[in-house]
Protein backbone atom coordinates (compact mmCIF):
# COMPACT_ATOMS: atom_id res chain seq x y z
CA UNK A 1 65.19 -27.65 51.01
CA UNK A 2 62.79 -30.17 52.76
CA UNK A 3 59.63 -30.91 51.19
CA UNK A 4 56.54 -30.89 53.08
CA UNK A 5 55.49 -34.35 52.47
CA UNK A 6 59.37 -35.74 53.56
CA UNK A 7 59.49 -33.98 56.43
CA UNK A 8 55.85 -35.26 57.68
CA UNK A 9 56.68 -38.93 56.66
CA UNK A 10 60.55 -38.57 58.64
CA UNK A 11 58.06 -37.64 61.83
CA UNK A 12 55.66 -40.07 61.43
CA UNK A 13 58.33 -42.45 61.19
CA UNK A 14 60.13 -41.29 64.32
CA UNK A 15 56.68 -40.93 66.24
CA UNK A 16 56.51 -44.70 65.79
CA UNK A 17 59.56 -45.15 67.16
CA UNK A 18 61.21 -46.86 64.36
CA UNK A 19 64.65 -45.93 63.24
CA UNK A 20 65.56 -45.84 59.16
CA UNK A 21 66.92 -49.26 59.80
CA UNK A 22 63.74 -50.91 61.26
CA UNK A 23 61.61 -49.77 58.70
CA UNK A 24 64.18 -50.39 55.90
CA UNK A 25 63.80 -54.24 57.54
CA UNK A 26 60.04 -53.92 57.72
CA UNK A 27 60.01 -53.47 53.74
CA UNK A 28 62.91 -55.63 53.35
CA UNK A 29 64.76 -53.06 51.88
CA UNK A 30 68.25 -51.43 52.56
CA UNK A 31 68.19 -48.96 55.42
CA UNK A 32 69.94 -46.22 52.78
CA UNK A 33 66.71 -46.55 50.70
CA UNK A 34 64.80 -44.86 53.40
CA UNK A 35 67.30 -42.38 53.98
CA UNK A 36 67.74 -41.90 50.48
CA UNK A 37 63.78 -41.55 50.12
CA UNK A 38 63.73 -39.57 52.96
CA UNK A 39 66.07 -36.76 51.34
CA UNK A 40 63.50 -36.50 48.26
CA UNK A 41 65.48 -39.51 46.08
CA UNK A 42 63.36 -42.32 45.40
CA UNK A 43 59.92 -43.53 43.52
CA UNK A 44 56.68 -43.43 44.26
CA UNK A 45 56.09 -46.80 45.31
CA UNK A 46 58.47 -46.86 47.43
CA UNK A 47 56.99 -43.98 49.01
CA UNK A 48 53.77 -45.48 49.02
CA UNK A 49 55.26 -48.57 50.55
CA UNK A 50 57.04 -46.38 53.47
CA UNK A 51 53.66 -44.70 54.25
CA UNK A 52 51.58 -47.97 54.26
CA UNK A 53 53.83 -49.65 56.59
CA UNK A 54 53.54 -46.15 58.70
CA UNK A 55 49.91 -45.80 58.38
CA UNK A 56 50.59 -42.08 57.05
CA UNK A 57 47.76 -41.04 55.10
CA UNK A 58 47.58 -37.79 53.07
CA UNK A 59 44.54 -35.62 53.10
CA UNK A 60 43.20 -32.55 51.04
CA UNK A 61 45.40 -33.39 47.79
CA UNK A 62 42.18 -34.74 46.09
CA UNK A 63 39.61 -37.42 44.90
CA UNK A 64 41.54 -41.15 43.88
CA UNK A 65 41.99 -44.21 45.23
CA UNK A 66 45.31 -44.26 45.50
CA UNK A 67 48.31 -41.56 45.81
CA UNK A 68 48.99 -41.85 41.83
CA UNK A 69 46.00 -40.85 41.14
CA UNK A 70 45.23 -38.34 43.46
CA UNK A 71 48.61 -36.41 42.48
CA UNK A 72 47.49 -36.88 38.75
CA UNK A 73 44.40 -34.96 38.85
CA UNK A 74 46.39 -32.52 41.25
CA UNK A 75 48.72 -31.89 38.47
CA UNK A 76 46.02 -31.86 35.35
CA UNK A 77 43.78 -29.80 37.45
CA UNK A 78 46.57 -27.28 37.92
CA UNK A 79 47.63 -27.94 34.24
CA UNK A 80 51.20 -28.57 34.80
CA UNK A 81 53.41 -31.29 32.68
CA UNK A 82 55.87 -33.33 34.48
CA UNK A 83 58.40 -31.07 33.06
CA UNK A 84 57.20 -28.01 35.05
CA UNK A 85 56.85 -30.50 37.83
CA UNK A 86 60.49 -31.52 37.71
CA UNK A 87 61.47 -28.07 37.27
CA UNK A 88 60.08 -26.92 40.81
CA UNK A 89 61.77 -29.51 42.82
């Protein structure tokens, strides 16, 4: 099952007309590191990378400068442990 964020950032990539391959070689990475990121396999700043160099920005997940924070307090506000966060993906 596709998460929500994925299948945004896989548009956004494809409305900017770049293939898996060109933005693999925009982050100087290997082009199966985007499609593995893509598919929900990856870290975070790699994903953070992938939406910088797509100027995808995520709104309404909360207050923090950056996306580690912001999906921190999401998580303490809701009062769930990475545990229960690992268990729902």
């Amino acid at each position: 099952m596709d998460h929500i964020l994925l299948t945004e950032l896989r548009k956004a990539r494809r409305s900017c007309g770049q293939s898996q391959a060109s933005l693999a070689a925009k982050l100087g990475v290997k082009s199966q590191m985007i499609k593995r990121l893509e598919a929900g396999v990856g870290s975070v700043p790699m994903l953070v990378e992938a939406m910088d160099a797509l100027d995808f920005q995520l709104i309404g997940i909360g207050p923090g400068r950056t996306l580690g924070e912001q999906l921190r307090g999401c998580r303490q506000k809701k009062a769930l442990s990475f545990d229960a966060i690992a268990k729902r993906t």
